[in-house]
C-alpha atoms as a PDB file:
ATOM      1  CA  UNK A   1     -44.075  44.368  50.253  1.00  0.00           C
ATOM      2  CA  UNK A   2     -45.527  45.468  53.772  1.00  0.00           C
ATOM      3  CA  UNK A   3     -47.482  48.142  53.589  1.00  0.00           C
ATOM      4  CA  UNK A   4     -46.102  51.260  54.930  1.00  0.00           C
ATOM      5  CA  UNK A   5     -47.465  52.394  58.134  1.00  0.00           C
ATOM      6  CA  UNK A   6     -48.862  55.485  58.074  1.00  0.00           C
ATOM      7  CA  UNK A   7     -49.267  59.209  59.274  1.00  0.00           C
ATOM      8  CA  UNK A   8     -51.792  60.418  58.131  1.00  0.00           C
ATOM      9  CA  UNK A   9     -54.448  63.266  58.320  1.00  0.00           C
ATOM     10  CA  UNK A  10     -57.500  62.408  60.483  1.00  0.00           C
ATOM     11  CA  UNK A  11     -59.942  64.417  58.403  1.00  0.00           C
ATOM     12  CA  UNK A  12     -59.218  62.573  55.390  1.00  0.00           C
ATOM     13  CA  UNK A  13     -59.867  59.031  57.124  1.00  0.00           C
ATOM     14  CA  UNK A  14     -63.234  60.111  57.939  1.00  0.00           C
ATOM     15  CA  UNK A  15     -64.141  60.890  54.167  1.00  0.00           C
ATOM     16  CA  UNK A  16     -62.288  57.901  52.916  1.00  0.00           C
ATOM     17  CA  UNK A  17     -64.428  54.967  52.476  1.00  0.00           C
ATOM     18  CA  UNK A  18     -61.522  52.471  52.514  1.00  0.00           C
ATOM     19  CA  UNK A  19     -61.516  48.810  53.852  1.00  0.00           C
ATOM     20  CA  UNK A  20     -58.435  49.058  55.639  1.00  0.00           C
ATOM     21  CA  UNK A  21     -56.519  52.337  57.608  1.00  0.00           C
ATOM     22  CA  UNK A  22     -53.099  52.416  59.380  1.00  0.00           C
ATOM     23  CA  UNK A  23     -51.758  55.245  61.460  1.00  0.00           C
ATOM     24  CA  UNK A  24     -49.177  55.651  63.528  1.00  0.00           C
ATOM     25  CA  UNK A  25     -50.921  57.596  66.653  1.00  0.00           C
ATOM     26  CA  UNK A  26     -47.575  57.977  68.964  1.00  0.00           C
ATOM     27  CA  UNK A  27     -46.075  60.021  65.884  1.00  0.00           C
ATOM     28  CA  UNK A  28     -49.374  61.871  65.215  1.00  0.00           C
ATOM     29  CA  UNK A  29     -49.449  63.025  68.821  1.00  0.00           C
ATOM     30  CA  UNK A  30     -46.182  64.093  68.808  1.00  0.00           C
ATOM     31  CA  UNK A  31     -46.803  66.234  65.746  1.00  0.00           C
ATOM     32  CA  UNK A  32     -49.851  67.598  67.080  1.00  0.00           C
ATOM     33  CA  UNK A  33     -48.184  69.144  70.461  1.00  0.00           C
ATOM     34  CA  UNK A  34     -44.830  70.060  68.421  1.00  0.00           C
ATOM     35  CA  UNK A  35     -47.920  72.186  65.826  1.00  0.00           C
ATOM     36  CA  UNK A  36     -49.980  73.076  68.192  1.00  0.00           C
ATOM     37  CA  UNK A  37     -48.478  77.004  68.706  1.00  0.00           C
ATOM     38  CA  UNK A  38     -49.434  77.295  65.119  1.00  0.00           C
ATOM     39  CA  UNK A  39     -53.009  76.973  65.215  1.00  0.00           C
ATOM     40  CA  UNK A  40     -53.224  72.934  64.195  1.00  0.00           C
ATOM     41  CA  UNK A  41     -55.900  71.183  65.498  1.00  0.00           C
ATOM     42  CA  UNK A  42     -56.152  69.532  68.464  1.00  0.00           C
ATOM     43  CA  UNK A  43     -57.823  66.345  67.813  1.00  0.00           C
ATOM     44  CA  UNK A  44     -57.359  63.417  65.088  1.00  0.00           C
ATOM     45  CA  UNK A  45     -59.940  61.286  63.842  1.00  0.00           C
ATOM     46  CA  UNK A  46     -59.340  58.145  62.454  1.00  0.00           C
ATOM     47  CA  UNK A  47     -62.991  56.526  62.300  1.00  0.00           C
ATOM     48  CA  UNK A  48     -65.933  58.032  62.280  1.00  0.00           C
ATOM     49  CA  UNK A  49     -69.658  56.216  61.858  1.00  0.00           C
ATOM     50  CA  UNK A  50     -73.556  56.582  63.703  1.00  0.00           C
ATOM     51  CA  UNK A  51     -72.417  53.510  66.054  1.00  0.00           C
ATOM     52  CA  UNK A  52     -68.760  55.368  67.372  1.00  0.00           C
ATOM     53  CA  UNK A  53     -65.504  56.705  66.542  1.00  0.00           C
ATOM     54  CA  UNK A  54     -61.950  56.249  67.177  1.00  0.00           C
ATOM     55  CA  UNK A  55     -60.288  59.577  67.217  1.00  0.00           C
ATOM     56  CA  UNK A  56     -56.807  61.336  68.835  1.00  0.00           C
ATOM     57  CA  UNK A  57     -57.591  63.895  71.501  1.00  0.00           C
ATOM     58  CA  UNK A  58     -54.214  66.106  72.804  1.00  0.00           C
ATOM     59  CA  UNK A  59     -54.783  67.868  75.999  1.00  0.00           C
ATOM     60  CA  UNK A  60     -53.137  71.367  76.930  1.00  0.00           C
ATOM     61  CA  UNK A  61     -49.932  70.964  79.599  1.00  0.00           C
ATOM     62  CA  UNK A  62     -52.181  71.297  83.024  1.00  0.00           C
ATOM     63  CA  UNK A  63     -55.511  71.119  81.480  1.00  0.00           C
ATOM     64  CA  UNK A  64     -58.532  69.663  83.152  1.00  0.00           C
ATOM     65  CA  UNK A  65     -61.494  68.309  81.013  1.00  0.00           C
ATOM     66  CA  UNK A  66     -64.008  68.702  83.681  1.00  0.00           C
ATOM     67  CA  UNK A  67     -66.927  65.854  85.164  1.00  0.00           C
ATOM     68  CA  UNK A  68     -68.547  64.847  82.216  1.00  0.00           C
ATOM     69  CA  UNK A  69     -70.875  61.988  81.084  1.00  0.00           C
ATOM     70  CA  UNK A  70     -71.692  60.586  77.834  1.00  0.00           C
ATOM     71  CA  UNK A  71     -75.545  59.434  77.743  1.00  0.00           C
ATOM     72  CA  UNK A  72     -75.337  57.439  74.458  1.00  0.00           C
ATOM     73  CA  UNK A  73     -72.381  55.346  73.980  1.00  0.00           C
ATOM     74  CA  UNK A  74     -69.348  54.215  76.243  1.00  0.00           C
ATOM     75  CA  UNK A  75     -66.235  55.413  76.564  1.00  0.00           C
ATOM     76  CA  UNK A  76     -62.843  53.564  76.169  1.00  0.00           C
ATOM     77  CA  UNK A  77     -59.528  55.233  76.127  1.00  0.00           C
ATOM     78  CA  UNK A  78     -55.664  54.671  75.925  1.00  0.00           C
ATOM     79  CA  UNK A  79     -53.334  57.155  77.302  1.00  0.00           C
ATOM     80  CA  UNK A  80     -50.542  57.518  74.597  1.00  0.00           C
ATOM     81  CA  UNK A  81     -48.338  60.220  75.347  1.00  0.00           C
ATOM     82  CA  UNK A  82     -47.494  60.896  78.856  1.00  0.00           C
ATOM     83  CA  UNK A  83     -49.604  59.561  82.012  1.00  0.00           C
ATOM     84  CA  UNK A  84     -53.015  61.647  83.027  1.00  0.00           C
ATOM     85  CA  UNK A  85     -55.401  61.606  86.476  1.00  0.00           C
ATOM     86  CA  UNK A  86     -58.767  60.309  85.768  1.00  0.00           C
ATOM     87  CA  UNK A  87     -61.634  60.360  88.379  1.00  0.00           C
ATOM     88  CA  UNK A  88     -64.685  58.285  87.109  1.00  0.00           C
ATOM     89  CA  UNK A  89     -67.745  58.234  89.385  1.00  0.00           C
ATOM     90  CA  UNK A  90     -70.493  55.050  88.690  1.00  0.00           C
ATOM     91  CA  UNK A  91     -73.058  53.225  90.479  1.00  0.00           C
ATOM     92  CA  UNK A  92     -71.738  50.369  92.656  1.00  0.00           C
ATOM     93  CA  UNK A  93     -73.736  47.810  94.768  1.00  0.00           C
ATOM     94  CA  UNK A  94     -76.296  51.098  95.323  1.00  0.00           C
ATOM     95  CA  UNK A  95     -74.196  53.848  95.969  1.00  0.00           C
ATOM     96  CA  UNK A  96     -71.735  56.106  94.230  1.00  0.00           C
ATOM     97  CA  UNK A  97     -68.192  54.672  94.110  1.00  0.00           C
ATOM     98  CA  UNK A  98     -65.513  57.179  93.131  1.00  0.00           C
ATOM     99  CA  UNK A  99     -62.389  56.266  91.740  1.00  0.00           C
ATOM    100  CA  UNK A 100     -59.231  58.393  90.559  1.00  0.00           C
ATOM    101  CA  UNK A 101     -55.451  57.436  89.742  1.00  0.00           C
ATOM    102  CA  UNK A 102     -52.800  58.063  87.497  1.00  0.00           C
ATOM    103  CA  UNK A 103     -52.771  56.031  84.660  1.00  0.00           C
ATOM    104  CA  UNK A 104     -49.674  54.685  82.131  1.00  0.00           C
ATOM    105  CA  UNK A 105     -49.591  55.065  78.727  1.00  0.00           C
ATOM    106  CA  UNK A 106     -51.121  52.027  77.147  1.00  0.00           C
ATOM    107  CA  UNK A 107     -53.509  51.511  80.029  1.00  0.00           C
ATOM    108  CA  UNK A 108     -57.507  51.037  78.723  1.00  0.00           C
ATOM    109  CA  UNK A 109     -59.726  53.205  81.064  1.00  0.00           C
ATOM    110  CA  UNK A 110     -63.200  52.218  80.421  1.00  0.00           C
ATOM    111  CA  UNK A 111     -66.042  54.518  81.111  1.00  0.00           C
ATOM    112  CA  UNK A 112     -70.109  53.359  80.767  1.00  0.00           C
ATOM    113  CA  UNK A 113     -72.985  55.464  79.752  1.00  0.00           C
ATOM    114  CA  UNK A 114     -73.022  57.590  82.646  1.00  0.00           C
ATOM    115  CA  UNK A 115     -69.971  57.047  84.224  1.00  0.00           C
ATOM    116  CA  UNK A 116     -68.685  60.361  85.291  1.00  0.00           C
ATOM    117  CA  UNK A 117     -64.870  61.011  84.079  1.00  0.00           C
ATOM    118  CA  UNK A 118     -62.685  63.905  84.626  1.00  0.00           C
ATOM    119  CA  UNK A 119     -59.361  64.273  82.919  1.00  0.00           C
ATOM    120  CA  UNK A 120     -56.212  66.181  83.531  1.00  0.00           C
ATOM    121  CA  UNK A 121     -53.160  66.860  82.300  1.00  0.00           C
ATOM    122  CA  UNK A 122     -50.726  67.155  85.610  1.00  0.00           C
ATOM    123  CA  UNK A 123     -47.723  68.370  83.745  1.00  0.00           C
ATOM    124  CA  UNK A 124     -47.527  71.431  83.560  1.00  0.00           C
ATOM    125  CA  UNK A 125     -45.027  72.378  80.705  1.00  0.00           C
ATOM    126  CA  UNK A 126     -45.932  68.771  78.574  1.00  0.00           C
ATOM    127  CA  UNK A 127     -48.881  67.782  76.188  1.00  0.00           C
ATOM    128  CA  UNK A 128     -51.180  64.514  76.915  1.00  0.00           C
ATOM    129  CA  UNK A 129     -52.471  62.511  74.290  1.00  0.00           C
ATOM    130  CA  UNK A 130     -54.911  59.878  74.105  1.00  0.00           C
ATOM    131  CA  UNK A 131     -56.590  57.445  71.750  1.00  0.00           C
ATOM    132  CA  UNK A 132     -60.643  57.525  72.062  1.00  0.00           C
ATOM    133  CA  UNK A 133     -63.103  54.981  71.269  1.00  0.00           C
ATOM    134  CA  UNK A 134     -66.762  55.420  71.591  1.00  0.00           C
ATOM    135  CA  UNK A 135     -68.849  52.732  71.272  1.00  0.00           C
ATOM    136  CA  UNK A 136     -72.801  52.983  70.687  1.00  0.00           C
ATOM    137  CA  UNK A 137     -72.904  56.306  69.022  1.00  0.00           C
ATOM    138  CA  UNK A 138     -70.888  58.592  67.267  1.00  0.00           C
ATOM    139  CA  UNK A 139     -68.749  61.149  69.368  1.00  0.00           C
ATOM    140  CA  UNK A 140     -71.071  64.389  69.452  1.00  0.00           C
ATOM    141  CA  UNK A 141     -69.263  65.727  73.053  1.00  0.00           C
ATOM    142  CA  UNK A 142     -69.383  66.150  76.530  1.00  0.00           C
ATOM    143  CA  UNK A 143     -72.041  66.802  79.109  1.00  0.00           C
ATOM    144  CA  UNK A 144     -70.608  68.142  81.732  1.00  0.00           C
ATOM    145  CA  UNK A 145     -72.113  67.322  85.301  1.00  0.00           C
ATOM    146  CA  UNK A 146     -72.160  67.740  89.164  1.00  0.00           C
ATOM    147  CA  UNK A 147     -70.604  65.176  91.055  1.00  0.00           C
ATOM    148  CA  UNK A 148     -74.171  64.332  92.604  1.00  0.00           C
ATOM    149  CA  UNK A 149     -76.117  64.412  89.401  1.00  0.00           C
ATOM    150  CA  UNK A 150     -78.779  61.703  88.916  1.00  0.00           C
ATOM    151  CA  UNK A 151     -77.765  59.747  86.392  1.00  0.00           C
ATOM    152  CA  UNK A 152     -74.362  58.547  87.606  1.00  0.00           C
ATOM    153  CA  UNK A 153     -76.447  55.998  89.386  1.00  0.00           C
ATOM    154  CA  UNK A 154     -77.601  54.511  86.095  1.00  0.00           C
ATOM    155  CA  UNK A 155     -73.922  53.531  85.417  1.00  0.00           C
ATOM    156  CA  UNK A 156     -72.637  50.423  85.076  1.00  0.00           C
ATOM    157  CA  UNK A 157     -68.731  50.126  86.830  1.00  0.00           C
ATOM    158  CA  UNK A 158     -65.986  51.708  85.541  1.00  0.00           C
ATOM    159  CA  UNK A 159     -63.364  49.235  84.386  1.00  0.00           C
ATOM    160  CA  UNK A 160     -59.644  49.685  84.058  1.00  0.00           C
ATOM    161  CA  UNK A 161     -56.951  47.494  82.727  1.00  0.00           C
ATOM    162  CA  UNK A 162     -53.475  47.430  82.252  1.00  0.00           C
ATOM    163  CA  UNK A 163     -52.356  44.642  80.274  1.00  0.00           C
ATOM    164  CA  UNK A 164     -48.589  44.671  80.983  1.00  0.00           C
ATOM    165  CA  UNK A 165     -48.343  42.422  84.240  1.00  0.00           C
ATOM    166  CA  UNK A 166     -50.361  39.832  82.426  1.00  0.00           C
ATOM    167  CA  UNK A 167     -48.976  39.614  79.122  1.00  0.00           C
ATOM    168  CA  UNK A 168     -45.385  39.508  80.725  1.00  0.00           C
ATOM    169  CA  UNK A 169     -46.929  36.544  82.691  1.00  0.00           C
ATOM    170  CA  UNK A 170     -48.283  35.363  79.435  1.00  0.00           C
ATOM    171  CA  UNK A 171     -45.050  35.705  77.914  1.00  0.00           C
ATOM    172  CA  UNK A 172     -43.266  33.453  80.375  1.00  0.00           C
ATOM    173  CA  UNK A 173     -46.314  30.367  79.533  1.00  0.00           C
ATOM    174  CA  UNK A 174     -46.908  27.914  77.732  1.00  0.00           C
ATOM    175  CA  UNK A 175     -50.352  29.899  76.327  1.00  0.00           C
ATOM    176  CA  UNK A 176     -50.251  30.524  72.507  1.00  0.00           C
ATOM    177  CA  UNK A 177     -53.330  33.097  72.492  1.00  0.00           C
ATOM    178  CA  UNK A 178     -55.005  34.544  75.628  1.00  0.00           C
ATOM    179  CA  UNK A 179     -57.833  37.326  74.962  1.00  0.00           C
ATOM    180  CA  UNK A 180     -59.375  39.417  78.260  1.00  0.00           C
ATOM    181  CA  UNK A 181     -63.059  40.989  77.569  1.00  0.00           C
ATOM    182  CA  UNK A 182     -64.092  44.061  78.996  1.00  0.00           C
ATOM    183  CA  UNK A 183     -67.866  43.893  78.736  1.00  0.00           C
ATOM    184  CA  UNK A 184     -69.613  46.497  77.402  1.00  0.00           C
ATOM    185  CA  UNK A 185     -72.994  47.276  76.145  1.00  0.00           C
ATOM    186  CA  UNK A 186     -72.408  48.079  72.448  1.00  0.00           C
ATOM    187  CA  UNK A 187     -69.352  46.586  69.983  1.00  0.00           C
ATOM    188  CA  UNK A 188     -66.975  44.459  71.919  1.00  0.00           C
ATOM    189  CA  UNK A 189     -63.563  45.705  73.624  1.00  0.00           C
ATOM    190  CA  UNK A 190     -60.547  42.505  74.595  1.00  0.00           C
ATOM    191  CA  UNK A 191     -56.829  42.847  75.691  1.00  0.00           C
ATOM    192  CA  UNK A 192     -55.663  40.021  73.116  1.00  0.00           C
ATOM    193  CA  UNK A 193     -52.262  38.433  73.387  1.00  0.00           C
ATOM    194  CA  UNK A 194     -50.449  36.499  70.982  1.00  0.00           C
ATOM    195  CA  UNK A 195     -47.705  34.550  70.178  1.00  0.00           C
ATOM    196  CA  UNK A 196     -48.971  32.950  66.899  1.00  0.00           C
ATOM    197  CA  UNK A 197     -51.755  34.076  64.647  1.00  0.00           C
ATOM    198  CA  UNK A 198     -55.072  35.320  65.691  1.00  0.00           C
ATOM    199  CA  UNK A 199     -58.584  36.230  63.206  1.00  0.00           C
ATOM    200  CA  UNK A 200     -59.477  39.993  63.665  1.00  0.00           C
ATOM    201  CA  UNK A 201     -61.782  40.362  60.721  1.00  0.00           C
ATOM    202  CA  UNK A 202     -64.384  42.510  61.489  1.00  0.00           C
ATOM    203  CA  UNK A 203     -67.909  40.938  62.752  1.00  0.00           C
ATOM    204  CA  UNK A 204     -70.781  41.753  60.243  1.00  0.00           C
ATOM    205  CA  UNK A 205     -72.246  44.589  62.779  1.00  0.00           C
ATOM    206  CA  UNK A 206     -68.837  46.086  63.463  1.00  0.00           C
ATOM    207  CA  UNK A 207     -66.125  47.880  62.183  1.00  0.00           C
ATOM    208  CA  UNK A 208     -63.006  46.346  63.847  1.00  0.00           C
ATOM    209  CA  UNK A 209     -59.917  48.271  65.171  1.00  0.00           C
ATOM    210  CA  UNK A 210     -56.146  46.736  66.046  1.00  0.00           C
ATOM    211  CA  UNK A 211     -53.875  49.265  68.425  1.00  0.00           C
ATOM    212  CA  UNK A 212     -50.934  47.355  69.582  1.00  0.00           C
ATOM    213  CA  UNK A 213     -48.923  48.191  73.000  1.00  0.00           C
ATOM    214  CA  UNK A 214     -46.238  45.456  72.748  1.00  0.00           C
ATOM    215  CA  UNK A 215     -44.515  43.461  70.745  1.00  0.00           C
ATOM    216  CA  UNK A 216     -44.479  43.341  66.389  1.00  0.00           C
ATOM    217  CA  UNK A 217     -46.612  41.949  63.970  1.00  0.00           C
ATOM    218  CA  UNK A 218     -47.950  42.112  60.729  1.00  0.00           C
ATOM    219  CA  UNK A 219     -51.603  42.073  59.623  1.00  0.00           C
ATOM    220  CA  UNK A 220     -52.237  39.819  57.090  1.00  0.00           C
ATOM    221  CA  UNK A 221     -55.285  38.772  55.055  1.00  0.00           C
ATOM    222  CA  UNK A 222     -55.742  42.418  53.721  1.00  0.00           C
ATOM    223  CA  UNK A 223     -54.555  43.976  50.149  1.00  0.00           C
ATOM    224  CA  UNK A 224     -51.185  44.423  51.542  1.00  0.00           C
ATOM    225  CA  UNK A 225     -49.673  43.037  54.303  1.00  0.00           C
ATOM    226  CA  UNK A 226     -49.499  45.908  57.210  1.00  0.00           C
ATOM    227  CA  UNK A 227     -46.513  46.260  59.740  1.00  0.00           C
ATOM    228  CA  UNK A 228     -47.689  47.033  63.156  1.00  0.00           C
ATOM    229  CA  UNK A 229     -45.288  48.261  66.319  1.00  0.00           C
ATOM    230  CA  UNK A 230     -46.427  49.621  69.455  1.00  0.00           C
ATOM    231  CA  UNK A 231     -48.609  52.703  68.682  1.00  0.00           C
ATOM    232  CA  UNK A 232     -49.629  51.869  65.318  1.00  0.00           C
ATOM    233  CA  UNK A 233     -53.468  51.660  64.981  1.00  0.00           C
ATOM    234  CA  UNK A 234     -54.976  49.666  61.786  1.00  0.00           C
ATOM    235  CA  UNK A 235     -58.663  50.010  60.928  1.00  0.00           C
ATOM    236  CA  UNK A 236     -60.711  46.894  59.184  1.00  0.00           C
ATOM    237  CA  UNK A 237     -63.925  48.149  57.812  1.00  0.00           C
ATOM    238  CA  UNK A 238     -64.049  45.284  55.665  1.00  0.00           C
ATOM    239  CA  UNK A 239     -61.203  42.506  55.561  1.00  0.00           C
ATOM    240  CA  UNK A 240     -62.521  39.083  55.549  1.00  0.00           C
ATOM    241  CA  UNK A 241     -59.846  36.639  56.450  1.00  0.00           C
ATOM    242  CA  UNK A 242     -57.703  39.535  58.563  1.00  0.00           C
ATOM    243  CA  UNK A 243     -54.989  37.937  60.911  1.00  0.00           C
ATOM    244  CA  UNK A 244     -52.499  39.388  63.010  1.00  0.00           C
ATOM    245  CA  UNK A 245     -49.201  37.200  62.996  1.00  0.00           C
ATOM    246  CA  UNK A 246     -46.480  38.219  65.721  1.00  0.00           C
ATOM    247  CA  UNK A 247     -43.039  38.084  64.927  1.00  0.00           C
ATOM    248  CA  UNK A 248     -40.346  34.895  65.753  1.00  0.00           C
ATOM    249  CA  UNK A 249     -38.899  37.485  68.233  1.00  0.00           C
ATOM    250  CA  UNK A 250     -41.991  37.859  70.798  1.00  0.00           C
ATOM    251  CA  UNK A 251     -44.987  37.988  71.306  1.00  0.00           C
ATOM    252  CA  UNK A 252     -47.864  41.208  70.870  1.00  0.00           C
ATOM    253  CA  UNK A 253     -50.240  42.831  72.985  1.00  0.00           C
ATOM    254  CA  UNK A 254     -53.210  44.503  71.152  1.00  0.00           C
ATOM    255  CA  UNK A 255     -56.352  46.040  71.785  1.00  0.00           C
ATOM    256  CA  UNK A 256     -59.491  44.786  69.639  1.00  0.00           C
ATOM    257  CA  UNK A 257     -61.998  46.921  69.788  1.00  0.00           C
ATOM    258  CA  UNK A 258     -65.676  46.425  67.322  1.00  0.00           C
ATOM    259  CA  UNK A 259     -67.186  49.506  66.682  1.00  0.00           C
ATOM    260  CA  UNK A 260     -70.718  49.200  65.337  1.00  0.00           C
ATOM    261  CA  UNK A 261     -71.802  50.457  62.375  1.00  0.00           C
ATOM    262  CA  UNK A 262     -75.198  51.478  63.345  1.00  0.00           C
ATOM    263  CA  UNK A 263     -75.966  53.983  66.529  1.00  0.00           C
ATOM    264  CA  UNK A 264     -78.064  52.306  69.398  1.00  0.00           C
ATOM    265  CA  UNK A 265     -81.899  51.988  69.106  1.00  0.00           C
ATOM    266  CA  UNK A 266     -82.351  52.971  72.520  1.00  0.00           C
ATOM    267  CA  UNK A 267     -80.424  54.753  75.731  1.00  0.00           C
ATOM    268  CA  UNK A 268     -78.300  51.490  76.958  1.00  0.00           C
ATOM    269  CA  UNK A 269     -79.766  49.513  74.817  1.00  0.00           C
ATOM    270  CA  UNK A 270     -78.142  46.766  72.102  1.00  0.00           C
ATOM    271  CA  UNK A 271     -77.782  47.756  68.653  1.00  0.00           C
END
């Protein structure tokens, strides 16, 4: 029997010492806005360890999470509920490059140590959700900044991608498997598509996380097999021999993202 996909509560995941975690974040989000009046919390977290975390973060209808920088770990995030306005300033070919748009859900905006980000909410009667990895060290919060300070010219680019226009392209080929890497400095982060089977067992350094934006599937190779749609997000702490198999219908789109299990030795350094 599949095993059932999951809502459940983010506190609990992080004292859990479990091989393998399934959520559904699109139903967590909207359970979080719809409780939110009545004094719930308003973030989720769904893996927590000294080299990152993966955790749900609602923002407030017309909120703005001012410039901020993280010094110790990266920054990669999926809108899931409703489409913010993200300005990230970096360091690019020796000046300050400054970019800001409006991103859809399922879009992975990627910001380096240092890499300024602001974040708002432009609706003002709606809630924004989105799904947070850090990678490098565990999520301890913001430091907010000028727009001029110093060490957004450490920063590596920011990188944004949205995976839709190619994996409909995808879709159309011949391709049975096609994986895009966003490089980072700590863990890995890929856009994988697939219309077959494809290994995600975690590496021995990382703790390996599946969120899928198209298409179903089933991860196999665990205790029970796992049904994954869009918006489910499965965590392998330890699953040798974990697969994810997309349905005879179509194929999936799904984020990979390796979390390490031990913080950074140094700023910017490898683990």
């Amino acid at each position: 029997m599949d095993h059932p996909v999951a809502a459940s509560d983010g506190a609990r995941a992080r004292e859990r010492d479990r091989d393998v975690d399934v959520f559904d974040v699109g139903a967590e989000a909207r359970q979080m806005a719809a409780g939110f009046k009545r004094g719930k919390p308003h973030k989720q977290i769904y893996y927590q360890g000294p080299g990152g975390t993966a955790h749900l973060h609602l923002i407030m209808p017309g909120q703005t999470i001012p410039l901020h920088i993280h010094e110790r770990s990266e920054e990669a995030t999926v809108p899931v509920m409703r489409r913010p306005v993200v300005t990230q300033r970096f360091a690019s070919g020796g000046a300050i490059e400054t970019k800001k748009a409006q991103y859809d859900e399922g879009t992975l905006i990627v910001s380096p140590r240092n890499c300024a980000h602001e974040w708002v909410n432009p609706f003002p009667d709606q809630f924004h959700a989105s799904l947070v990895f850090t990678l490098g060290q565990t999520f301890t919060g913001n430091l907010f900044v000028s727009p001029d300070d110093v060490r957004i010219g450490t920063s590596a680019p920011a990188v944004i991608l949205d995976p839709f226009a190619p994996f409909e392209e995808f879709s159309k080929s011949s391709e049975r498997q096609r994986r895009i890497d966003v490089p980072v400095a700590q863990g890995s982060l890929a856009a994988v598509f697939v219309k077959d089977s494809y290994s995600v067992e975690p590496l021995a350094g990382d703790v390996a996380l599946v969120y899928v934006v198209r298409g179903n599937a089933r991860v196999v190779g665990t205790p029970s097999p796992i049904r994954v749609v869009p918006g489910v997000l499965v965590v392998l702490r330890h699953a040798p021999g974990a697969r994810v198999v997309a349905d005879t219908e179509g194929p999936v789109a799904f984020y990979l993202v390796g979390i390490p299990r031990r913080a950074a030795q140094a700023e910017g350094g490898p683990r």
